[in-house]
PDB file of N, CA and C in Angstrom:
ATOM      1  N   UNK A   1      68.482 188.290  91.411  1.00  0.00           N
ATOM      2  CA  UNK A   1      67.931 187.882  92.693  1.00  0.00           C
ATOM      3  C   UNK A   1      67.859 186.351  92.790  1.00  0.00           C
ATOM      4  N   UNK A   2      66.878 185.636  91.536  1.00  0.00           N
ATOM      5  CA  UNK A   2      66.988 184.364  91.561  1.00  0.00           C
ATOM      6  C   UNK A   2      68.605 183.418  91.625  1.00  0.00           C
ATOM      7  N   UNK A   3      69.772 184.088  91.262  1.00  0.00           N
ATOM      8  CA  UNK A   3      71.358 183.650  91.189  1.00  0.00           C
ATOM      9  C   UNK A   3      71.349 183.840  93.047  1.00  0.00           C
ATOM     10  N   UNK A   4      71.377 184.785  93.538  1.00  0.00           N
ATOM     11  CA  UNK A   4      71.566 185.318  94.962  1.00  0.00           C
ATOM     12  C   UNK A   4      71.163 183.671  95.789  1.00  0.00           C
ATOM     13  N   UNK A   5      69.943 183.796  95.479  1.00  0.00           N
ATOM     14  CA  UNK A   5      69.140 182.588  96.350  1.00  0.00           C
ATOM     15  C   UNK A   5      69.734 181.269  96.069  1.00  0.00           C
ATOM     16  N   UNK A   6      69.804 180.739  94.947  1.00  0.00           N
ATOM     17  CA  UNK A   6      70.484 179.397  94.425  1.00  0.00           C
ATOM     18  C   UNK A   6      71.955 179.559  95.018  1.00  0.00           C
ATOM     19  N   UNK A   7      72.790 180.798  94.806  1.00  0.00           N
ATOM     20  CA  UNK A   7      73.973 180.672  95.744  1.00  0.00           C
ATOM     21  C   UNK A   7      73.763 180.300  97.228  1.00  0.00           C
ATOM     22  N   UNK A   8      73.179 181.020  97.982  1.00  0.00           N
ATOM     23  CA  UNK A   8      72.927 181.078  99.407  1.00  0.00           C
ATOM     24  C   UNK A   8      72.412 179.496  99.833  1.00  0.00           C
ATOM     25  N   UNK A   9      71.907 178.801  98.483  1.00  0.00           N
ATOM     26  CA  UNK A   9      70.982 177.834  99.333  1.00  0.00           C
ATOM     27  C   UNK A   9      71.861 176.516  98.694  1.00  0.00           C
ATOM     28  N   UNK A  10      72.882 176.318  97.570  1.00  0.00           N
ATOM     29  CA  UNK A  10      74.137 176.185  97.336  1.00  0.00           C
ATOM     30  C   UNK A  10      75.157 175.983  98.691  1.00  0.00           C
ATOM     31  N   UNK A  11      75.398 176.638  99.022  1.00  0.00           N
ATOM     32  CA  UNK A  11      76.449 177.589 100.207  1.00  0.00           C
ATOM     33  C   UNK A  11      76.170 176.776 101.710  1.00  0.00           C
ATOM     34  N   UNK A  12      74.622 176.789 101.991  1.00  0.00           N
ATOM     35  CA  UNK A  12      74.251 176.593 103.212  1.00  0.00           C
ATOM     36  C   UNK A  12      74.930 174.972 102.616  1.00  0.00           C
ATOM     37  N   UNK A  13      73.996 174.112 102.008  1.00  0.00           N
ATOM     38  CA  UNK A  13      74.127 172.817 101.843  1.00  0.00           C
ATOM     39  C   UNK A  13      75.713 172.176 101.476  1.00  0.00           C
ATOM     40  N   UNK A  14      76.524 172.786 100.835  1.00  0.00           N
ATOM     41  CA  UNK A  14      77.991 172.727 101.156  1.00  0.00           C
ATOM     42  C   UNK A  14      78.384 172.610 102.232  1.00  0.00           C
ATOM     43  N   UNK A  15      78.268 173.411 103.229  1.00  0.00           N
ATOM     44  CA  UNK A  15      78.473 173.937 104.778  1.00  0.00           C
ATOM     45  C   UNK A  15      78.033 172.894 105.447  1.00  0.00           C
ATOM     46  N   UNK A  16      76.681 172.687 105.512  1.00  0.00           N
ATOM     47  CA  UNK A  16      76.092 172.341 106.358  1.00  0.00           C
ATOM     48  C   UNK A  16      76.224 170.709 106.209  1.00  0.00           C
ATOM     49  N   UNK A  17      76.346 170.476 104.554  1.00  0.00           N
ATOM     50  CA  UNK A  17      76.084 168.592 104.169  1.00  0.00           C
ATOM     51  C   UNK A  17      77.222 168.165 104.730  1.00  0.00           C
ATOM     52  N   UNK A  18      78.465 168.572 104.326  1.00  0.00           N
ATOM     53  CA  UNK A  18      79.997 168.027 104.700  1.00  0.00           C
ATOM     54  C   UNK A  18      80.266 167.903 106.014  1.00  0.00           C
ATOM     55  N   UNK A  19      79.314 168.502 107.074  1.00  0.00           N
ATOM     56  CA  UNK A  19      79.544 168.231 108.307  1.00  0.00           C
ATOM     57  C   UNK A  19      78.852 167.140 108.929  1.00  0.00           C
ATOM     58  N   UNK A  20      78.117 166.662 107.720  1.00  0.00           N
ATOM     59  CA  UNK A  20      76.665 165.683 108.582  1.00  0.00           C
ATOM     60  C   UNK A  20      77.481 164.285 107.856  1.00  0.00           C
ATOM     61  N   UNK A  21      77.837 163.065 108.528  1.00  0.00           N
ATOM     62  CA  UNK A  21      78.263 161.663 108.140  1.00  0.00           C
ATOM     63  C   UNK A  21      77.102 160.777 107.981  1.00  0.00           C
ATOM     64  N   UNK A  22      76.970 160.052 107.024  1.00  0.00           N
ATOM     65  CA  UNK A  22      75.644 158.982 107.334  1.00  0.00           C
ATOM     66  C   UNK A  22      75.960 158.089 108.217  1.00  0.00           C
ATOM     67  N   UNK A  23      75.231 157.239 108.373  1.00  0.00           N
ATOM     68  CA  UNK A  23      75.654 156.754 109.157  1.00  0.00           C
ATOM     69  C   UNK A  23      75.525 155.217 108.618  1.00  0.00           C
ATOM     70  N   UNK A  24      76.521 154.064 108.836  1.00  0.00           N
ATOM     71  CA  UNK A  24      76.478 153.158 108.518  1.00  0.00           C
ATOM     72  C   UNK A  24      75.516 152.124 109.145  1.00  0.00           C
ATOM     73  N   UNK A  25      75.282 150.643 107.937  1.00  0.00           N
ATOM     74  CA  UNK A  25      74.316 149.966 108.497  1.00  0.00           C
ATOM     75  C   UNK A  25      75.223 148.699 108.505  1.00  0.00           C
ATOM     76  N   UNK A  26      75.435 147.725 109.611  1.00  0.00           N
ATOM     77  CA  UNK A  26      76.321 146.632 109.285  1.00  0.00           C
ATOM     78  C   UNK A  26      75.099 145.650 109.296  1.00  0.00           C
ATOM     79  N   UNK A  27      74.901 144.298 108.423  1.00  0.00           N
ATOM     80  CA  UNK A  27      73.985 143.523 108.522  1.00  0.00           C
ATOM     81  C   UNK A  27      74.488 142.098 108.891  1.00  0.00           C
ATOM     82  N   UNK A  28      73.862 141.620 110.198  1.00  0.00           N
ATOM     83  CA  UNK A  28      74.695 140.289 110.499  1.00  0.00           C
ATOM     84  C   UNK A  28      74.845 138.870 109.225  1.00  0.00           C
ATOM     85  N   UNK A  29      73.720 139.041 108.327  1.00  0.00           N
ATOM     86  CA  UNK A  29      73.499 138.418 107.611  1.00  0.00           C
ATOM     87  C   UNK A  29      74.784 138.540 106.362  1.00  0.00           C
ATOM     88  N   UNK A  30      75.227 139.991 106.223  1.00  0.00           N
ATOM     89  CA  UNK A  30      76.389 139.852 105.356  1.00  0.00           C
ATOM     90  C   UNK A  30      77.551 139.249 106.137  1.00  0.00           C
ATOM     91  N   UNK A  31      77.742 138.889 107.361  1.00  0.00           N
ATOM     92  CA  UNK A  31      78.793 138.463 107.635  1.00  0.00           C
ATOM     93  C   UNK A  31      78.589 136.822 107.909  1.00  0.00           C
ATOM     94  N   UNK A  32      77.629 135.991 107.520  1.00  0.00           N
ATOM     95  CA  UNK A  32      77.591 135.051 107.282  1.00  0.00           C
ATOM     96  C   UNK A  32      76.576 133.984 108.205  1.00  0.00           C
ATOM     97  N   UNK A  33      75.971 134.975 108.716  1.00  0.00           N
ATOM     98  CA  UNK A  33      74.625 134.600 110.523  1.00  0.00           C
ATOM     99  C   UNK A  33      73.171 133.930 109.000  1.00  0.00           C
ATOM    100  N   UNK A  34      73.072 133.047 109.514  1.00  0.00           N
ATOM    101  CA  UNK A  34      71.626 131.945 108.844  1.00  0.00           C
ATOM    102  C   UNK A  34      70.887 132.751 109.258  1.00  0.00           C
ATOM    103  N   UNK A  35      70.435 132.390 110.791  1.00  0.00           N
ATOM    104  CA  UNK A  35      69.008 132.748 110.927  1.00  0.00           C
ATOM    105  C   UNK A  35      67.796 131.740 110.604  1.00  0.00           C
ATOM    106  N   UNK A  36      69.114 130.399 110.703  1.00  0.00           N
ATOM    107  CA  UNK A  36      67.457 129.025 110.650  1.00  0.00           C
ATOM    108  C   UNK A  36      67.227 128.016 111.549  1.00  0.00           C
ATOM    109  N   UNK A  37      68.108 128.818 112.586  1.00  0.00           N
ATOM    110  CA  UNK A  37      67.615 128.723 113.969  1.00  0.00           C
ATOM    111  C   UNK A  37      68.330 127.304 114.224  1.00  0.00           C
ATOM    112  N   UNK A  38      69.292 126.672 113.517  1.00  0.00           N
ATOM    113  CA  UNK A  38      70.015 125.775 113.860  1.00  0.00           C
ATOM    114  C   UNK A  38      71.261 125.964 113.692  1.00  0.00           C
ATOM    115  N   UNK A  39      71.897 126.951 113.006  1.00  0.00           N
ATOM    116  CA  UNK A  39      73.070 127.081 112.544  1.00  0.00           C
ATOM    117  C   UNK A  39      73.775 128.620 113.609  1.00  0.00           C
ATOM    118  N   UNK A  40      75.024 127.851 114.874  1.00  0.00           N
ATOM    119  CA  UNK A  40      75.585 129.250 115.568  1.00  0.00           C
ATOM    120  C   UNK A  40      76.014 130.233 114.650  1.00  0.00           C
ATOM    121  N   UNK A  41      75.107 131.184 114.804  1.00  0.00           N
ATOM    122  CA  UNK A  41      75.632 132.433 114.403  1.00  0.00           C
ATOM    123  C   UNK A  41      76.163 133.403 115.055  1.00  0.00           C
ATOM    124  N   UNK A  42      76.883 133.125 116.092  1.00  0.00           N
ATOM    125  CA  UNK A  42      77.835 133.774 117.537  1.00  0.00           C
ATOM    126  C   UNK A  42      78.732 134.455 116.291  1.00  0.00           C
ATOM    127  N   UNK A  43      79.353 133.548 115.688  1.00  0.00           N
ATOM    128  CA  UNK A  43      80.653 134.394 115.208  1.00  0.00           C
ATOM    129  C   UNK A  43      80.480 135.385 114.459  1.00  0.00           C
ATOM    130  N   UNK A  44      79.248 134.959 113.671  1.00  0.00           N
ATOM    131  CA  UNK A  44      79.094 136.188 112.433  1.00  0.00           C
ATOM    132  C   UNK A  44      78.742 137.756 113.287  1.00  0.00           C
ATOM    133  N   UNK A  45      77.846 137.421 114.068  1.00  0.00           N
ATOM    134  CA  UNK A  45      77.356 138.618 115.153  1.00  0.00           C
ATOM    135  C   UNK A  45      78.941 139.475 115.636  1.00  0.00           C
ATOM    136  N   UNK A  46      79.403 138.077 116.222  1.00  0.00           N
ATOM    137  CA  UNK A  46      81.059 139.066 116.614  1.00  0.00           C
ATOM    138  C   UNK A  46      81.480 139.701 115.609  1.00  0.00           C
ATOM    139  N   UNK A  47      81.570 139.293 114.522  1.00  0.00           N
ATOM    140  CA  UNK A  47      82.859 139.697 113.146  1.00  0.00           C
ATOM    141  C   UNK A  47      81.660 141.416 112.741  1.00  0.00           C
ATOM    142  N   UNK A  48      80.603 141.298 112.724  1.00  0.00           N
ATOM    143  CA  UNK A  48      79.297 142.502 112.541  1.00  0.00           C
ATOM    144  C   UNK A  48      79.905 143.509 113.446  1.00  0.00           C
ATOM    145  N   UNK A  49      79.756 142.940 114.907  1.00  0.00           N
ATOM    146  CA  UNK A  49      80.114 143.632 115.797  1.00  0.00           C
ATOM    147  C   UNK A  49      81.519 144.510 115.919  1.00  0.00           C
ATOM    148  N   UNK A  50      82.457 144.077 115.581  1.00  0.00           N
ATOM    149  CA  UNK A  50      83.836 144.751 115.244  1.00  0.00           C
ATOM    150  C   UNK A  50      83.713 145.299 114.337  1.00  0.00           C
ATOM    151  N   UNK A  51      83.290 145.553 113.522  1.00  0.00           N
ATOM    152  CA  UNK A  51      83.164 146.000 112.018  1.00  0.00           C
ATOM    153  C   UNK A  51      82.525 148.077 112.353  1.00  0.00           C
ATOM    154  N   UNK A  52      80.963 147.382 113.222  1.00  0.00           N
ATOM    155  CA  UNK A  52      80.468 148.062 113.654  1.00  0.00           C
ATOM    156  C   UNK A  52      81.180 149.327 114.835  1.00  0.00           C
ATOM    157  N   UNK A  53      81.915 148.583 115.668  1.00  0.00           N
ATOM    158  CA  UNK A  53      82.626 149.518 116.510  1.00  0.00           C
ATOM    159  C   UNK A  53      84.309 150.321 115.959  1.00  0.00           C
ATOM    160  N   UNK A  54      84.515 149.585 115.023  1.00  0.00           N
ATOM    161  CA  UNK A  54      85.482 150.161 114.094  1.00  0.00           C
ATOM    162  C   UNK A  54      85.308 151.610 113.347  1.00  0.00           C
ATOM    163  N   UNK A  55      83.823 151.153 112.882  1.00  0.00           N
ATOM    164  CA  UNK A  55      83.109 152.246 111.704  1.00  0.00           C
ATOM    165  C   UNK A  55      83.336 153.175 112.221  1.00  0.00           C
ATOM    166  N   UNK A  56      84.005 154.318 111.454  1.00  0.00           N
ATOM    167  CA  UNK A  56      84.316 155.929 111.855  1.00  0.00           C
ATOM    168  C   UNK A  56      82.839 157.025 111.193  1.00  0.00           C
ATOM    169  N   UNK A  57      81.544 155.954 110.780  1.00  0.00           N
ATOM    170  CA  UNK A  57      80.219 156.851 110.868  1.00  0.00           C
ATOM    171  C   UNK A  57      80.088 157.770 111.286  1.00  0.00           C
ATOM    172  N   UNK A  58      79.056 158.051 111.841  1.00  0.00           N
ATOM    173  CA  UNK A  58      77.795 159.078 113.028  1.00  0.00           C
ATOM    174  C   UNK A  58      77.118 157.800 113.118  1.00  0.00           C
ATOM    175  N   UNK A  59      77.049 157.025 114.046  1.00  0.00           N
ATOM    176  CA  UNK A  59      75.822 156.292 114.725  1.00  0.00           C
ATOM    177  C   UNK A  59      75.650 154.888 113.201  1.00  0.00           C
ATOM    178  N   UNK A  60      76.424 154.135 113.903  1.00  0.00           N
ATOM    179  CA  UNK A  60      76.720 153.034 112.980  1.00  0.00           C
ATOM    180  C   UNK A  60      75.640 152.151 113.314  1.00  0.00           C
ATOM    181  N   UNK A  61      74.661 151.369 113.151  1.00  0.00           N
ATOM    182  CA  UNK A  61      73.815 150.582 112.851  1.00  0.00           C
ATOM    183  C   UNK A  61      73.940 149.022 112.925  1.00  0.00           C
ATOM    184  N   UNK A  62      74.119 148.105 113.890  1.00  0.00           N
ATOM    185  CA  UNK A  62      73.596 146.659 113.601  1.00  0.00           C
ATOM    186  C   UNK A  62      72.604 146.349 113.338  1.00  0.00           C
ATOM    187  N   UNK A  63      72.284 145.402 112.311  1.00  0.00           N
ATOM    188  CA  UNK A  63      71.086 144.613 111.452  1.00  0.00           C
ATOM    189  C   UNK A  63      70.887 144.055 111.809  1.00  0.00           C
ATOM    190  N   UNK A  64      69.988 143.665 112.635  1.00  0.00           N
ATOM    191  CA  UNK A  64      69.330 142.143 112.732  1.00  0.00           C
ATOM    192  C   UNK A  64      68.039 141.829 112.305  1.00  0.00           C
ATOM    193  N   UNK A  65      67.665 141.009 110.742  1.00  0.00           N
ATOM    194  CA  UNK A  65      66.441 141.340 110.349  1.00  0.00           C
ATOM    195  C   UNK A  65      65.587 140.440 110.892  1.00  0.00           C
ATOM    196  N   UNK A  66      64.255 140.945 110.657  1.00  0.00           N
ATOM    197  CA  UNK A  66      62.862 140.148 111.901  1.00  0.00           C
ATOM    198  C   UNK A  66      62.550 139.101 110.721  1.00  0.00           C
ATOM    199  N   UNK A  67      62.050 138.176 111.388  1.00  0.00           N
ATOM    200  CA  UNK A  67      61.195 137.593 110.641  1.00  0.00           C
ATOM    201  C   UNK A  67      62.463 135.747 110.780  1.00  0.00           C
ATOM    202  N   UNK A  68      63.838 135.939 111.193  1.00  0.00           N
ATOM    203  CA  UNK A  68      64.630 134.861 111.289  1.00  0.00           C
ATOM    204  C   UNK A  68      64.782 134.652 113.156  1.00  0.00           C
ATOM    205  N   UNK A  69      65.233 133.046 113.376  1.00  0.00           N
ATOM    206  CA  UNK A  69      65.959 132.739 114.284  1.00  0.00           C
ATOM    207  C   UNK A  69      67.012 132.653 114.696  1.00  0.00           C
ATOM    208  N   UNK A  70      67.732 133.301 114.958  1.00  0.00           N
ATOM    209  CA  UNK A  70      69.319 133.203 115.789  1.00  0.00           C
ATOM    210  C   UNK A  70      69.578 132.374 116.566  1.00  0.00           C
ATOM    211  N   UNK A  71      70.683 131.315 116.004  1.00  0.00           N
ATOM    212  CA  UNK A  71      71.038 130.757 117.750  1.00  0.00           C
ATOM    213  C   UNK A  71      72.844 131.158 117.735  1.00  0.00           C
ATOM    214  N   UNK A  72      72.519 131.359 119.247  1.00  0.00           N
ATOM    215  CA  UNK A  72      73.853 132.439 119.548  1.00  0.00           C
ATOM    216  C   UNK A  72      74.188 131.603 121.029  1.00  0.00           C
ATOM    217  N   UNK A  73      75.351 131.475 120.871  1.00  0.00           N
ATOM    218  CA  UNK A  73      75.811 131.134 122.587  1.00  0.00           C
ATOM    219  C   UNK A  73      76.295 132.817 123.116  1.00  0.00           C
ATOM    220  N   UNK A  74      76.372 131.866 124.768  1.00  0.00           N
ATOM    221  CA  UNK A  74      76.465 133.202 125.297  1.00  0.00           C
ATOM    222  C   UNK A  74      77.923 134.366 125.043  1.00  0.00           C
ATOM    223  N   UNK A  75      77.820 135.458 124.710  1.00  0.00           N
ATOM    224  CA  UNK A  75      78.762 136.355 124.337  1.00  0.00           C
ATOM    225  C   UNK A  75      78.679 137.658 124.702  1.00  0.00           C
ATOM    226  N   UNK A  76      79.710 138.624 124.716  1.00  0.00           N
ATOM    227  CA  UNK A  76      79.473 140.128 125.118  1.00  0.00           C
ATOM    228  C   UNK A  76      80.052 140.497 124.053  1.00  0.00           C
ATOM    229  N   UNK A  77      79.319 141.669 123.471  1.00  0.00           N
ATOM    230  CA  UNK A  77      79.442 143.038 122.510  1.00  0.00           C
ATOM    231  C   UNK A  77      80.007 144.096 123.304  1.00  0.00           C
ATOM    232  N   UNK A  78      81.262 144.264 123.343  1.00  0.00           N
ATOM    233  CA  UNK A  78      81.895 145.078 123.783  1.00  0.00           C
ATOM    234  C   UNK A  78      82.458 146.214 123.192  1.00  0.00           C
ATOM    235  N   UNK A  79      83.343 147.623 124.043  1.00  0.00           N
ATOM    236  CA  UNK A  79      83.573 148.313 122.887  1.00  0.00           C
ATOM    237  C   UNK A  79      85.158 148.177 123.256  1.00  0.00           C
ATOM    238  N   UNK A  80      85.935 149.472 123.209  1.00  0.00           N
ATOM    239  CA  UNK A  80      85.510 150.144 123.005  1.00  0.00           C
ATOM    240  C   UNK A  80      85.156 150.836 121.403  1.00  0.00           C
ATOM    241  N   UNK A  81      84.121 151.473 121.262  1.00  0.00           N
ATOM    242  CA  UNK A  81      83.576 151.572 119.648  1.00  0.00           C
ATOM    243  C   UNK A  81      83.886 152.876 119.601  1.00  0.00           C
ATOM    244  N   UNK A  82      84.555 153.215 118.188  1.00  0.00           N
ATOM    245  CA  UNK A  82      84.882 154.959 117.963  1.00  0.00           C
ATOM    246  C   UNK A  82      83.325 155.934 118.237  1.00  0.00           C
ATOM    247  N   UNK A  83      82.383 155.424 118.222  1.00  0.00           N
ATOM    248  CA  UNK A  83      81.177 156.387 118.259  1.00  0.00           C
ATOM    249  C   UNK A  83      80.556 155.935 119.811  1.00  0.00           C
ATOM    250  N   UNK A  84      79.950 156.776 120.878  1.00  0.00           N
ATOM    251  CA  UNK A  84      79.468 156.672 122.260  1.00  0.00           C
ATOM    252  C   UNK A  84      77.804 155.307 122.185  1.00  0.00           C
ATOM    253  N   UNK A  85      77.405 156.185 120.792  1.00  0.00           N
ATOM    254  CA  UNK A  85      76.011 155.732 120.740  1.00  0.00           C
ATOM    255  C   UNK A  85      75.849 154.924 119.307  1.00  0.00           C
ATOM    256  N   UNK A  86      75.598 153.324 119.482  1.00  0.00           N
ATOM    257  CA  UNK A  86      75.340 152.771 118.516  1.00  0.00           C
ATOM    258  C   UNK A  86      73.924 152.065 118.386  1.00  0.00           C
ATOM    259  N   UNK A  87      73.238 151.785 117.268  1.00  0.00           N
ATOM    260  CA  UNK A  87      71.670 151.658 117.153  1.00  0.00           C
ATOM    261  C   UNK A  87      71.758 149.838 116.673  1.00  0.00           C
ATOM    262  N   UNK A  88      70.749 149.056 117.307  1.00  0.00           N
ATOM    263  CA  UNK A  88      70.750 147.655 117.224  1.00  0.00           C
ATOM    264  C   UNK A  88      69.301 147.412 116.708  1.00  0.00           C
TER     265      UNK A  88
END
């Protein structure tokens, strides 16, 4: 009985894990953005941003961590991105 159950619960999570993608986190900071509030970080945001709409995830993730300043001229994040819905 105890083999039965460890199969079944085995089985489900096979099934069920391989269908679920994580989902990626891109961080502007790995692509080279300061954040000391004097240094443009436009480009790094763009190069994040492509990276991000590239990602073949579930619900790919831009980083932007709190606690820094960005200075960014003006720009659009455009797609089109392989996933509908992305998290900022």
């Amino acid at each position: 009985m105890g083999f039965l159950i460890i199969f079944v619960l085995s089985l489900c999570y096979i099934l069920f894990g391989l269908r679920t993608t994580s989902a990626a986190n891109f961080y502007v900071t790995s692509y080279g953005a300061k954040g000391d509030g004097n240094t443009d970080d436009s480009k790094a945001f763009l190069k994040a941003w492509a990276d991000v709409c590239k990602d073949k995830s579930q619900d790919p993730t831009l980083i932007i961590p709190s606690g820094k300043t960005f200075l960014l001229s003006p720009m659009t994040l455009s797609g089109p991105c392989n996933f509908p819905r992305v998290h900022i």
